[in-house]
C-alpha atoms as a PDB file:
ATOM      1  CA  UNK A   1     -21.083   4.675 -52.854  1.00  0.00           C
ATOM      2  CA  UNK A   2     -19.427   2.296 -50.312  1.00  0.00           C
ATOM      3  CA  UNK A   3     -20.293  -1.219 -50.113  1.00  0.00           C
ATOM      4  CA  UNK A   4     -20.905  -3.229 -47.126  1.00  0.00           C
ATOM      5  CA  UNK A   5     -19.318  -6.536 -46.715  1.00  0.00           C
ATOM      6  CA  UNK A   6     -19.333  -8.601 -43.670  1.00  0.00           C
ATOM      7  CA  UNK A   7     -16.464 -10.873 -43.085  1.00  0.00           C
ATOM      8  CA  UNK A   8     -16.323 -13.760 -40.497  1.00  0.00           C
ATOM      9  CA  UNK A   9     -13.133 -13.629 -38.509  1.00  0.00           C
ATOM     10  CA  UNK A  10     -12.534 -17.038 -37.028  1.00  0.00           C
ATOM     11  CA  UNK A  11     -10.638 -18.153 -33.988  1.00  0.00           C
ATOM     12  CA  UNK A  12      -7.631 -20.337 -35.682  1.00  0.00           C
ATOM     13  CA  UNK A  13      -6.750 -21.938 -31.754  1.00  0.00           C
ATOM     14  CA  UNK A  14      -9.318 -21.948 -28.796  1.00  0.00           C
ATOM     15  CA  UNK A  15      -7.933 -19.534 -26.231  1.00  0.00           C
ATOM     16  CA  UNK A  16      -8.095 -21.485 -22.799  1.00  0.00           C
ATOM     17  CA  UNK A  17      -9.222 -19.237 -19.747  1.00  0.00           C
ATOM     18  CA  UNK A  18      -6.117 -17.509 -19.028  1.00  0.00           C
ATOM     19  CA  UNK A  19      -6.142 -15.873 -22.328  1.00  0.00           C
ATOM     20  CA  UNK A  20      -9.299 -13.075 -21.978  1.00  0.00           C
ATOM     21  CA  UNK A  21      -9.693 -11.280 -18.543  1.00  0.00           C
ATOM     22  CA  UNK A  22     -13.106  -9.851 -18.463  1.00  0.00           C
ATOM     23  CA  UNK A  23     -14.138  -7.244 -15.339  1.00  0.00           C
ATOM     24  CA  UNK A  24     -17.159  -7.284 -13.203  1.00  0.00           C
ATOM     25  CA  UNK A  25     -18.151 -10.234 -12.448  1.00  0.00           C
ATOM     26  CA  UNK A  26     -21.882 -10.050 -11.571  1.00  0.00           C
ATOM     27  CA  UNK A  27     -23.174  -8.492  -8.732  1.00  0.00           C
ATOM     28  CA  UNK A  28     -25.718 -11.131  -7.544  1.00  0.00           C
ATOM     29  CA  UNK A  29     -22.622 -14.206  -8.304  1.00  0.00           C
ATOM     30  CA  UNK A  30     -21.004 -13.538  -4.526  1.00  0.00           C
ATOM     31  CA  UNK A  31     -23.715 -12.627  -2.335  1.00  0.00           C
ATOM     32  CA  UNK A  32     -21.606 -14.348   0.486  1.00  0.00           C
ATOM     33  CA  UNK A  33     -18.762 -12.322  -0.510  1.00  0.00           C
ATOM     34  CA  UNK A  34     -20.736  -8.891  -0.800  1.00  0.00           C
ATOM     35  CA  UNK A  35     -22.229  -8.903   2.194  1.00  0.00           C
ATOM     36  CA  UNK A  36     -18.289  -8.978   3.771  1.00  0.00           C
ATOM     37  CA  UNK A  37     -17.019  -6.124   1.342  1.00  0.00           C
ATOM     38  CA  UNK A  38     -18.543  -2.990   3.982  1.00  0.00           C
ATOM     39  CA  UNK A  39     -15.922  -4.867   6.506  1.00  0.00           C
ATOM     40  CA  UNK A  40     -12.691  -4.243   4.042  1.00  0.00           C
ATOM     41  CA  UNK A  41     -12.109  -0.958   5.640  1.00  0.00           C
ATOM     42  CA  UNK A  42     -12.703  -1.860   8.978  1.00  0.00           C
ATOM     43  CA  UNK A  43      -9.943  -4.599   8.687  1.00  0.00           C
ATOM     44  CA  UNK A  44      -7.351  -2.591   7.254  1.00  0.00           C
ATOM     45  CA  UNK A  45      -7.750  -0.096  10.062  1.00  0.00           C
ATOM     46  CA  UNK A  46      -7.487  -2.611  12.261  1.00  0.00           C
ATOM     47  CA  UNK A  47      -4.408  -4.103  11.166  1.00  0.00           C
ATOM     48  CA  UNK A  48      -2.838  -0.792  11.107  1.00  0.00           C
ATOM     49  CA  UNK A  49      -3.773  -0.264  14.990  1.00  0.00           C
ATOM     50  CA  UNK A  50      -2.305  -3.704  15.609  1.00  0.00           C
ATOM     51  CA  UNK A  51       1.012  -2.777  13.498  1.00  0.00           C
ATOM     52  CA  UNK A  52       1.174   0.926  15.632  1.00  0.00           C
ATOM     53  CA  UNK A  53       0.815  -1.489  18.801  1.00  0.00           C
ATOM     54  CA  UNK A  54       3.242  -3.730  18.217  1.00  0.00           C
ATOM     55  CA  UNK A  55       5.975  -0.829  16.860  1.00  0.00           C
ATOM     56  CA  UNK A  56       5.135   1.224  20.175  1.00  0.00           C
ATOM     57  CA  UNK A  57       5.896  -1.709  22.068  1.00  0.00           C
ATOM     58  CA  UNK A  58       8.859  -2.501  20.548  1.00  0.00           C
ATOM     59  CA  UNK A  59       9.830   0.722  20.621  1.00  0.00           C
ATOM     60  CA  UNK A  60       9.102   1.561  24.766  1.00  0.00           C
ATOM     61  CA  UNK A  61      10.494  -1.686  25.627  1.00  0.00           C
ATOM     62  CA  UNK A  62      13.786  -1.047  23.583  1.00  0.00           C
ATOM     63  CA  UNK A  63      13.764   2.651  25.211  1.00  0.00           C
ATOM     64  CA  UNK A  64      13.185   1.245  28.930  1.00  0.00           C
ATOM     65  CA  UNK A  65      15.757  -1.464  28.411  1.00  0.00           C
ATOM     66  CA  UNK A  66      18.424   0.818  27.337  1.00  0.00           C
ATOM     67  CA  UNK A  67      17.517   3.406  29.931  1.00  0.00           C
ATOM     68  CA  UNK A  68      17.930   0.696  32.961  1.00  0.00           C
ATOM     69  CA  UNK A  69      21.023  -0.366  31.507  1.00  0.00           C
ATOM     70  CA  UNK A  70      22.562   3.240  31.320  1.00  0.00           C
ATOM     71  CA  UNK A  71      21.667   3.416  35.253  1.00  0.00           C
ATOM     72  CA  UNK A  72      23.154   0.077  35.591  1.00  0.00           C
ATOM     73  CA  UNK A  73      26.299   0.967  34.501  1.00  0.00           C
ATOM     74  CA  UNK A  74      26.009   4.521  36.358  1.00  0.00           C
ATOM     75  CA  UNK A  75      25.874   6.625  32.933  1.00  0.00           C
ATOM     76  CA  UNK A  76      22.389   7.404  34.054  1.00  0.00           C
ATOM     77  CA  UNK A  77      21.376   6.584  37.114  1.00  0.00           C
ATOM     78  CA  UNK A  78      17.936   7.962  36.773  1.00  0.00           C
ATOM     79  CA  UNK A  79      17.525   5.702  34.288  1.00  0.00           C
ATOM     80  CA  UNK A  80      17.359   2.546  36.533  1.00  0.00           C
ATOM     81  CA  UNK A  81      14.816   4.245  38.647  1.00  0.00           C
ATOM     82  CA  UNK A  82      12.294   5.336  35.997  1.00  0.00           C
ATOM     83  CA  UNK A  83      13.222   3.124  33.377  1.00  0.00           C
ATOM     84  CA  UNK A  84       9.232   1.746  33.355  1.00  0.00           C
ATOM     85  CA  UNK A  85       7.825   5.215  33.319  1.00  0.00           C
ATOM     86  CA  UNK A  86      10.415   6.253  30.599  1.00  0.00           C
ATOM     87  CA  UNK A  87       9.157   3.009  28.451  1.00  0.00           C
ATOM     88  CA  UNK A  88       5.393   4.288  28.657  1.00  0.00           C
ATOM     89  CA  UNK A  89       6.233   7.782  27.706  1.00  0.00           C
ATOM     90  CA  UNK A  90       8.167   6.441  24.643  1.00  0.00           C
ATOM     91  CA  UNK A  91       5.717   3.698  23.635  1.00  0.00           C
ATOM     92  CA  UNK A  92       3.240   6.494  23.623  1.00  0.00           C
ATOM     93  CA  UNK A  93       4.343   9.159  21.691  1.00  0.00           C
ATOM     94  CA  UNK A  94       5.918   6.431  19.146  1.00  0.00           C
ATOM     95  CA  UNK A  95       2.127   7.275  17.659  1.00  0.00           C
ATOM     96  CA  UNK A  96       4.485   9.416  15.564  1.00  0.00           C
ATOM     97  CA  UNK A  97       6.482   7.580  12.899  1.00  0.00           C
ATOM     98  CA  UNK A  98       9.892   8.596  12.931  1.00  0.00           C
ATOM     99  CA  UNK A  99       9.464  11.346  15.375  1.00  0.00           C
ATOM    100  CA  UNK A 100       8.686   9.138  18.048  1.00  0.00           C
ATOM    101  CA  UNK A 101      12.140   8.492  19.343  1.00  0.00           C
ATOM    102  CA  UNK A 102      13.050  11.755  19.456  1.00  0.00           C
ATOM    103  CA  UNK A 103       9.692  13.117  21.181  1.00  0.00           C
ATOM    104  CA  UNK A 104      10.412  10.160  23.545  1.00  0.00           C
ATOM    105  CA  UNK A 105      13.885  11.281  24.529  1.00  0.00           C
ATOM    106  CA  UNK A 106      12.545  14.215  26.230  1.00  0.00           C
ATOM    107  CA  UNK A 107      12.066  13.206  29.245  1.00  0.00           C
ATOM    108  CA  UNK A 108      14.880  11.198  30.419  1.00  0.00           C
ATOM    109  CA  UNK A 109      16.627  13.885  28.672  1.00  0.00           C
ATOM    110  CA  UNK A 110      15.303  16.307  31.203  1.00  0.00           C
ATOM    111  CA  UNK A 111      16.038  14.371  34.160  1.00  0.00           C
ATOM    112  CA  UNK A 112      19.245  13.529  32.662  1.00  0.00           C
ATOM    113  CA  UNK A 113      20.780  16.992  32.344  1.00  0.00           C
ATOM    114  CA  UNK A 114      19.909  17.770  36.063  1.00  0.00           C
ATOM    115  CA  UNK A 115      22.437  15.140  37.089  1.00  0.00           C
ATOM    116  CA  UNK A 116      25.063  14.874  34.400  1.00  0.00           C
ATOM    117  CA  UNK A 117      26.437  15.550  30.875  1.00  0.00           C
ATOM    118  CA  UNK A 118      27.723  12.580  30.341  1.00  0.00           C
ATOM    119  CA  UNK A 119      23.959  11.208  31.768  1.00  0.00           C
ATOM    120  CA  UNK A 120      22.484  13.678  28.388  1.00  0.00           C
ATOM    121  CA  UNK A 121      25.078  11.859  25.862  1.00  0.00           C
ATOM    122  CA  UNK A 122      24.044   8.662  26.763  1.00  0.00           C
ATOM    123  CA  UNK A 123      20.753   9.006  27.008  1.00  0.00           C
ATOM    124  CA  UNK A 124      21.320  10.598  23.310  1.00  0.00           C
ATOM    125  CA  UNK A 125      22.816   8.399  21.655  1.00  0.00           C
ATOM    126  CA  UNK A 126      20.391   5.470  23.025  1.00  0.00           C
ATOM    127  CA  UNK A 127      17.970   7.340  21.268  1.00  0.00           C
ATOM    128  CA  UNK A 128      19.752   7.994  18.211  1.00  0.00           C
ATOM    129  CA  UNK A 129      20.212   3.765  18.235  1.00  0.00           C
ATOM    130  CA  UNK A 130      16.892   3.380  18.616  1.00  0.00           C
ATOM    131  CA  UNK A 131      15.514   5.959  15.980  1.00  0.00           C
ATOM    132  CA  UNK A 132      17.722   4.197  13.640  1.00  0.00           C
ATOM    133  CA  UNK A 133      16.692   1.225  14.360  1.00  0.00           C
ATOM    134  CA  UNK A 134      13.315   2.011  14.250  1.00  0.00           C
ATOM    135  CA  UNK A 135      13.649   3.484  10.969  1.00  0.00           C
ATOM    136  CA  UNK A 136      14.995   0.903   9.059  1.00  0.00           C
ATOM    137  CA  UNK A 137      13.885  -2.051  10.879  1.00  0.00           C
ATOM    138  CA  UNK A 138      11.084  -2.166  13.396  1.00  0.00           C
ATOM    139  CA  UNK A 139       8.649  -0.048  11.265  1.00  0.00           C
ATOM    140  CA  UNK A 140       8.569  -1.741   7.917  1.00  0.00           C
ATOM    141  CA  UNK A 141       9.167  -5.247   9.478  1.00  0.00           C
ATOM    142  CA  UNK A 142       6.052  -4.499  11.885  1.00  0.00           C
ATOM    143  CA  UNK A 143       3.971  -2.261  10.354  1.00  0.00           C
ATOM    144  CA  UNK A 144       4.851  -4.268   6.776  1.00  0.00           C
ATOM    145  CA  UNK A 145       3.694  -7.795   8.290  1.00  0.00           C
ATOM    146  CA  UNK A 146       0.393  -5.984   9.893  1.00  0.00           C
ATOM    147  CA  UNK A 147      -1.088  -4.295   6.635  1.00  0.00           C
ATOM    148  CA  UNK A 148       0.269  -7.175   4.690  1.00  0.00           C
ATOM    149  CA  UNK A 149       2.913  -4.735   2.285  1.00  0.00           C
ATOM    150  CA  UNK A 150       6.338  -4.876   1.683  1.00  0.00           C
ATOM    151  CA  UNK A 151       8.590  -3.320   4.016  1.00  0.00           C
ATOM    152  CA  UNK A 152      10.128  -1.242   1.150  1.00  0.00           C
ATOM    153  CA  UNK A 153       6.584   0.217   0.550  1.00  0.00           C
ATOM    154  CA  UNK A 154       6.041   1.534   4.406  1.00  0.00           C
ATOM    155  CA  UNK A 155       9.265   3.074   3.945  1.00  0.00           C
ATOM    156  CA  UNK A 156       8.351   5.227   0.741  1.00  0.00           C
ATOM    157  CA  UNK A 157       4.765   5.900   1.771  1.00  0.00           C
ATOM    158  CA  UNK A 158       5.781   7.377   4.886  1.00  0.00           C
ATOM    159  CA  UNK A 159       8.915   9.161   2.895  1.00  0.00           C
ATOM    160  CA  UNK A 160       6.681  10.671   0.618  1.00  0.00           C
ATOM    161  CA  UNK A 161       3.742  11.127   3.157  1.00  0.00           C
ATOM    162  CA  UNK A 162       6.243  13.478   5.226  1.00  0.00           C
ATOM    163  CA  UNK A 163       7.834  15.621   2.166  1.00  0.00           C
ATOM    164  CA  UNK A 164       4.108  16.339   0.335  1.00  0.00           C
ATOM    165  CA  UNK A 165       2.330  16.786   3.673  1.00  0.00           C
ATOM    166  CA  UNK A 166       4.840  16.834   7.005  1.00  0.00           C
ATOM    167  CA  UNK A 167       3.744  15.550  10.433  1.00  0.00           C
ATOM    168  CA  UNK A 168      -0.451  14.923   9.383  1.00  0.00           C
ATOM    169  CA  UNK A 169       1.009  13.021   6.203  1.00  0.00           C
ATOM    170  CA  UNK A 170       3.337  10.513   8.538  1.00  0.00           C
ATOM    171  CA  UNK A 171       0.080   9.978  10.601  1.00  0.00           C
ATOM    172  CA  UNK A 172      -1.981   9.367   7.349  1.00  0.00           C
ATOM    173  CA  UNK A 173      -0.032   7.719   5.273  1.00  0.00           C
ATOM    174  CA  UNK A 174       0.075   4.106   6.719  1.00  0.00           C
ATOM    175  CA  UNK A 175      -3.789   3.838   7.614  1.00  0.00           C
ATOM    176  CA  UNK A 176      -4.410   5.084   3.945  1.00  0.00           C
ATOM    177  CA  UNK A 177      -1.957   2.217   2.732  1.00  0.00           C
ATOM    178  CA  UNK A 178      -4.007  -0.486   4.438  1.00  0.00           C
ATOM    179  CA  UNK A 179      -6.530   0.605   3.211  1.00  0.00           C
ATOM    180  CA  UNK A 180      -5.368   0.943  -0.517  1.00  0.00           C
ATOM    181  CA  UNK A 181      -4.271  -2.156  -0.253  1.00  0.00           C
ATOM    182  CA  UNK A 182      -7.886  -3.469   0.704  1.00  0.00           C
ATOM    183  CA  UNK A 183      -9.572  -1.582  -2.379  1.00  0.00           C
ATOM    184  CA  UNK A 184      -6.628  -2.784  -4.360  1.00  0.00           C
ATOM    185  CA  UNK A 185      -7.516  -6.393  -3.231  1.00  0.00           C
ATOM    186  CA  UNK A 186     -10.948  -6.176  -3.695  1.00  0.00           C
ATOM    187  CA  UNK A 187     -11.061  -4.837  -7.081  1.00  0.00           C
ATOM    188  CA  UNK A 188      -8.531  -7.817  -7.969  1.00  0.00           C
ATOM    189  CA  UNK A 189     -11.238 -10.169  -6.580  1.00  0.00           C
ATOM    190  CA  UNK A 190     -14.072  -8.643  -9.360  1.00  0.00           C
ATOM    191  CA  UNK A 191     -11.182  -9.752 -12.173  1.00  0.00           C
ATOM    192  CA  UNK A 192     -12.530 -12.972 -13.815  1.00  0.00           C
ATOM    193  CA  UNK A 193     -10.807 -15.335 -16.492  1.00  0.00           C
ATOM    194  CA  UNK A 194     -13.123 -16.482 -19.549  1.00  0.00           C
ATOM    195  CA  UNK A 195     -12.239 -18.258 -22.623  1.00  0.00           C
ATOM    196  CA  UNK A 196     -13.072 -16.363 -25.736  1.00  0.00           C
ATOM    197  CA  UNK A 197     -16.220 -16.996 -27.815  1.00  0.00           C
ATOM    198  CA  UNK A 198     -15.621 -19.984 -29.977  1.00  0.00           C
ATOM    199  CA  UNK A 199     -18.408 -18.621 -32.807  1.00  0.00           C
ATOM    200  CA  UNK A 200     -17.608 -16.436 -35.518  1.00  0.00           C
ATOM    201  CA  UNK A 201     -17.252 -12.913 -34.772  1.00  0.00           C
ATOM    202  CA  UNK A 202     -18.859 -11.090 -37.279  1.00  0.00           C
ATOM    203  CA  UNK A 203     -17.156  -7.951 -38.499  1.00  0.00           C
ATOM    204  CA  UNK A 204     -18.431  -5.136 -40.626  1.00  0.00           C
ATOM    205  CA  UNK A 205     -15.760  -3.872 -43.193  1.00  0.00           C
ATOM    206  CA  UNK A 206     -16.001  -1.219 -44.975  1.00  0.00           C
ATOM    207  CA  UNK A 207     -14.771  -1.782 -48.738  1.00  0.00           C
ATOM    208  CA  UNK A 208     -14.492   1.323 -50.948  1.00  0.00           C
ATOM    209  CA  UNK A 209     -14.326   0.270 -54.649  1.00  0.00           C
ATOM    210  CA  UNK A 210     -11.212   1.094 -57.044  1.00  0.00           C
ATOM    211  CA  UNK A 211     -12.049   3.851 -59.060  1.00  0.00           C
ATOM    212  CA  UNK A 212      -9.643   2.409 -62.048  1.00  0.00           C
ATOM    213  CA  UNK A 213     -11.945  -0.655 -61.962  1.00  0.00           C
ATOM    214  CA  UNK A 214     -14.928   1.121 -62.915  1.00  0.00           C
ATOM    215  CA  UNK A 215     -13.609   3.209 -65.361  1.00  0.00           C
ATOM    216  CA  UNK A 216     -12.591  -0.074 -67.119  1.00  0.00           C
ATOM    217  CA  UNK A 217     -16.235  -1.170 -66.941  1.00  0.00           C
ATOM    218  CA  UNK A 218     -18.381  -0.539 -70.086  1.00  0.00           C
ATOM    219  CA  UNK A 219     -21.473   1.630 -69.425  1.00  0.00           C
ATOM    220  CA  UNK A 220     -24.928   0.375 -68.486  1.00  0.00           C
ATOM    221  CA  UNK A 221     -26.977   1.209 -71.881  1.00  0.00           C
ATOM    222  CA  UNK A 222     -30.441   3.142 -70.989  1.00  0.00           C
ATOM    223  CA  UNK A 223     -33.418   1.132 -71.023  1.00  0.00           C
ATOM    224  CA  UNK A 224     -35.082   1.454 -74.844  1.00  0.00           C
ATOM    225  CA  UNK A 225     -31.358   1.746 -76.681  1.00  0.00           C
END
Protein backbone atom coordinates (compact mmCIF):
# COMPACT_ATOMS: atom_id res chain seq x y z
CA UNK A 1 0.00 0.00 0.00
CA UNK A 2 1.10 3.69 -0.16
CA UNK A 3 2.17 5.51 2.78
CA UNK A 4 1.27 8.91 3.79
CA UNK A 5 3.86 11.31 4.87
CA UNK A 6 3.37 14.90 5.50
CA UNK A 7 6.24 17.18 4.95
CA UNK A 8 6.51 20.86 6.15
CA UNK A 9 7.69 23.10 3.37
CA UNK A 10 9.10 26.23 4.91
CA UNK A 11 9.47 29.72 3.59
CA UNK A 12 13.54 30.10 3.48
CA UNK A 13 13.01 34.37 2.95
CA UNK A 14 9.73 36.27 3.93
CA UNK A 15 8.19 37.42 0.67
CA UNK A 16 7.35 41.24 1.22
CA UNK A 17 3.89 42.35 -0.35
CA UNK A 18 4.84 42.69 -3.83
CA UNK A 19 5.64 39.10 -4.07
CA UNK A 20 1.83 37.26 -3.93
CA UNK A 21 -1.08 39.08 -5.79
CA UNK A 22 -4.24 37.68 -4.46
CA UNK A 23 -7.85 38.68 -6.36
CA UNK A 24 -11.01 39.82 -4.83
CA UNK A 25 -10.59 41.78 -2.33
CA UNK A 26 -13.74 41.63 -0.15
CA UNK A 27 -16.86 42.89 -1.07
CA UNK A 28 -17.90 44.71 2.16
CA UNK A 29 -13.78 46.35 2.35
CA UNK A 30 -14.88 49.46 -0.19
CA UNK A 31 -18.34 50.22 0.46
CA UNK A 32 -17.40 53.89 -0.54
CA UNK A 33 -15.93 52.61 -3.60
CA UNK A 34 -18.91 50.16 -4.53
CA UNK A 35 -21.45 52.32 -4.28
CA UNK A 36 -19.44 54.49 -7.33
CA UNK A 37 -18.78 51.26 -9.51
CA UNK A 38 -22.76 51.48 -11.31
CA UNK A 39 -21.23 55.09 -12.46
CA UNK A 40 -18.05 53.41 -14.45
CA UNK A 41 -20.11 53.13 -17.51
CA UNK A 42 -21.74 56.24 -17.36
CA UNK A 43 -18.26 58.01 -17.29
CA UNK A 44 -16.75 56.32 -20.05
CA UNK A 45 -19.70 57.25 -22.22
CA UNK A 46 -19.34 60.43 -21.25
CA UNK A 47 -15.87 60.96 -22.04
CA UNK A 48 -16.42 59.51 -25.36
CA UNK A 49 -19.29 62.24 -26.10
CA UNK A 50 -16.82 64.86 -24.91
CA UNK A 51 -13.91 63.33 -27.25
CA UNK A 52 -16.74 63.18 -30.45
CA UNK A 53 -17.35 66.99 -29.38
CA UNK A 54 -14.22 68.19 -29.35
CA UNK A 55 -13.10 66.13 -32.84
CA UNK A 56 -16.39 67.61 -34.54
CA UNK A 57 -15.31 70.87 -33.54
CA UNK A 58 -12.07 70.65 -34.62
CA UNK A 59 -13.06 69.23 -37.51
CA UNK A 60 -16.07 72.06 -38.67
CA UNK A 61 -13.88 74.76 -37.62
CA UNK A 62 -10.87 73.43 -39.76
CA UNK A 63 -13.58 72.83 -42.70
CA UNK A 64 -15.13 76.52 -42.32
CA UNK A 65 -11.69 78.05 -42.08
CA UNK A 66 -10.44 76.53 -45.17
CA UNK A 67 -13.69 77.12 -47.01
CA UNK A 68 -13.54 81.13 -46.22
CA UNK A 69 -10.10 81.14 -47.22
CA UNK A 70 -10.76 79.42 -50.69
CA UNK A 71 -13.44 82.39 -51.23
CA UNK A 72 -10.87 84.72 -50.04
CA UNK A 73 -8.57 84.02 -52.51
CA UNK A 74 -11.51 83.63 -55.23
CA UNK A 75 -10.96 79.67 -55.68
CA UNK A 76 -14.36 79.46 -54.13
CA UNK A 77 -16.19 82.20 -53.68
CA UNK A 78 -19.13 80.48 -52.19
CA UNK A 79 -17.03 79.52 -49.72
CA UNK A 80 -16.66 82.99 -48.03
CA UNK A 81 -20.37 83.31 -48.01
CA UNK A 82 -21.36 80.03 -46.35
CA UNK A 83 -18.28 79.22 -44.79
CA UNK A 84 -20.37 79.08 -41.12
CA UNK A 85 -23.10 76.94 -42.53
CA UNK A 86 -20.45 74.69 -44.29
CA UNK A 87 -18.61 74.35 -40.65
CA UNK A 88 -22.00 73.06 -39.02
CA UNK A 89 -22.71 70.63 -41.74
CA UNK A 90 -19.14 69.21 -41.34
CA UNK A 91 -18.96 69.29 -37.53
CA UNK A 92 -22.12 67.30 -37.75
CA UNK A 93 -21.73 64.54 -39.82
CA UNK A 94 -17.96 64.20 -38.36
CA UNK A 95 -20.31 61.73 -35.97
CA UNK A 96 -18.69 59.38 -38.50
CA UNK A 97 -15.03 58.56 -37.91
CA UNK A 98 -13.17 58.77 -40.93
CA UNK A 99 -16.08 59.26 -43.16
CA UNK A 100 -16.85 62.46 -41.82
CA UNK A 101 -14.74 64.59 -44.06
CA UNK A 102 -15.82 63.17 -46.94
CA UNK A 103 -19.73 63.17 -46.04
CA UNK A 104 -18.90 66.82 -45.12
CA UNK A 105 -17.53 67.78 -48.51
CA UNK A 106 -20.81 67.37 -50.05
CA UNK A 107 -22.14 70.28 -49.82
CA UNK A 108 -19.74 72.89 -50.67
CA UNK A 109 -19.00 70.41 -53.24
CA UNK A 110 -22.42 70.95 -54.66
CA UNK A 111 -22.40 74.56 -54.60
CA UNK A 112 -18.98 74.44 -55.82
CA UNK A 113 -19.50 72.69 -59.15
CA UNK A 114 -22.36 75.17 -60.06
CA UNK A 115 -19.77 77.92 -60.25
CA UNK A 116 -16.45 76.39 -61.16
CA UNK A 117 -14.06 73.42 -61.64
CA UNK A 118 -11.39 74.80 -60.34
CA UNK A 119 -14.05 75.91 -57.21
CA UNK A 120 -14.64 71.51 -57.01
CA UNK A 121 -10.64 70.93 -56.88
CA UNK A 122 -10.19 73.13 -54.22
CA UNK A 123 -12.80 72.46 -52.28
CA UNK A 124 -11.36 68.69 -52.79
CA UNK A 125 -8.36 68.79 -51.87
CA UNK A 126 -9.26 70.94 -48.57
CA UNK A 127 -11.03 68.01 -47.75
CA UNK A 128 -8.58 65.51 -48.61
CA UNK A 129 -6.13 67.84 -46.03
CA UNK A 130 -8.45 67.66 -43.61
CA UNK A 131 -9.41 63.85 -43.75
CA UNK A 132 -5.80 63.30 -43.44
CA UNK A 133 -5.37 65.24 -40.89
CA UNK A 134 -8.08 64.02 -39.10
CA UNK A 135 -6.95 60.61 -39.48
CA UNK A 136 -3.75 60.67 -38.13
CA UNK A 137 -3.94 63.49 -35.83
CA UNK A 138 -7.10 65.04 -34.50
CA UNK A 139 -8.82 61.66 -33.73
CA UNK A 140 -6.34 59.76 -31.65
CA UNK A 141 -4.92 63.01 -30.06
CA UNK A 142 -8.69 63.96 -29.08
CA UNK A 143 -10.52 61.08 -28.80
CA UNK A 144 -7.10 59.36 -27.09
CA UNK A 145 -6.87 62.22 -24.28
CA UNK A 146 -10.91 61.90 -23.69
CA UNK A 147 -11.18 58.01 -22.99
CA UNK A 148 -7.79 58.20 -21.44
CA UNK A 149 -5.97 55.49 -24.28
CA UNK A 150 -3.20 55.79 -26.36
CA UNK A 151 -3.57 57.37 -29.57
CA UNK A 152 -2.11 54.24 -31.29
CA UNK A 153 -5.04 52.24 -29.72
CA UNK A 154 -8.02 54.62 -31.25
CA UNK A 155 -6.31 54.11 -34.38
CA UNK A 156 -6.44 50.14 -34.40
CA UNK A 157 -9.81 49.89 -32.68
CA UNK A 158 -11.41 51.90 -35.20
CA UNK A 159 -9.12 49.98 -38.04
CA UNK A 160 -10.31 46.84 -36.95
CA UNK A 161 -13.88 48.08 -35.93
CA UNK A 162 -14.35 49.08 -39.78
CA UNK A 163 -12.79 45.77 -41.53
CA UNK A 164 -14.85 43.10 -39.01
CA UNK A 165 -18.00 45.25 -38.97
CA UNK A 166 -17.93 48.50 -41.58
CA UNK A 167 -19.76 51.77 -40.85
CA UNK A 168 -21.86 50.35 -37.29
CA UNK A 169 -18.28 49.03 -36.16
CA UNK A 170 -16.54 52.76 -36.63
CA UNK A 171 -19.59 54.06 -34.59
CA UNK A 172 -19.10 51.26 -31.92
CA UNK A 173 -15.85 50.82 -31.58
CA UNK A 174 -14.67 53.93 -29.55
CA UNK A 175 -17.69 54.00 -26.97
CA UNK A 176 -16.92 50.18 -26.45
CA UNK A 177 -13.14 51.20 -25.84
CA UNK A 178 -14.06 53.59 -23.04
CA UNK A 179 -15.77 51.48 -21.75
CA UNK A 180 -13.26 48.47 -21.80
CA UNK A 181 -11.05 50.54 -20.49
CA UNK A 182 -13.40 51.26 -17.38
CA UNK A 183 -14.00 47.37 -16.72
CA UNK A 184 -10.33 46.98 -17.39
CA UNK A 185 -9.69 49.62 -14.61
CA UNK A 186 -11.97 48.40 -12.30
CA UNK A 187 -11.04 44.88 -12.25
CA UNK A 188 -7.31 46.24 -11.70
CA UNK A 189 -8.71 48.05 -8.61
CA UNK A 190 -10.08 44.36 -7.00
CA UNK A 191 -6.08 43.22 -7.48
CA UNK A 192 -4.57 43.27 -3.93
CA UNK A 193 -0.83 42.66 -2.79
CA UNK A 194 -0.34 40.25 0.37
CA UNK A 195 2.72 38.83 1.79
CA UNK A 196 2.73 35.09 1.87
CA UNK A 197 1.88 33.04 4.99
CA UNK A 198 4.90 32.95 7.19
CA UNK A 199 3.67 29.31 8.89
CA UNK A 200 4.48 26.10 7.56
CA UNK A 201 2.57 24.94 4.71
CA UNK A 202 1.77 21.58 5.21
CA UNK A 203 1.98 19.29 2.22
CA UNK A 204 0.72 15.79 1.72
CA UNK A 205 3.24 13.57 -0.30
CA UNK A 206 2.61 10.66 -1.48
CA UNK A 207 5.65 8.11 -0.95
CA UNK A 208 5.37 4.71 -2.69
CA UNK A 209 7.87 2.24 -1.12
CA UNK A 210 10.84 0.49 -3.18
CA UNK A 211 9.86 -2.80 -3.97
CA UNK A 212 13.77 -4.00 -3.84
CA UNK A 213 13.67 -2.81 -0.20
CA UNK A 214 11.15 -5.15 0.86
CA UNK A 215 12.24 -7.99 -0.82
CA UNK A 216 15.50 -7.51 1.19
CA UNK A 217 13.41 -7.55 4.37
CA UNK A 218 13.16 -10.93 6.22
CA UNK A 219 9.56 -12.17 6.67
CA UNK A 220 7.30 -11.46 9.64
CA UNK A 221 7.14 -15.13 11.35
CA UNK A 222 3.28 -16.14 12.15
CA UNK A 223 2.23 -15.74 15.56
CA UNK A 224 2.81 -19.41 17.47
CA UNK A 225 6.20 -20.30 15.21
Amino acid sequence: GHHRLAADVRQKRPLDARDQVVLGAGAGEHPAQESREPGRVERALLAYIRGQTMVSLAVGASAGIGLWFLGLAGVFPGGRTYAIAFAAWAAIVEIIPYLGPWLGALAPAAVAATQSPTAVIGVAILFLFIHQVEGHVIVPKLMGGAVKVHPLVVIFALLAAGELYGIAGVLLAMPLVAIGREIAAFLLERMGLEPWRSAPIPVGVDIEPDAGLERDQPPVPAAGE
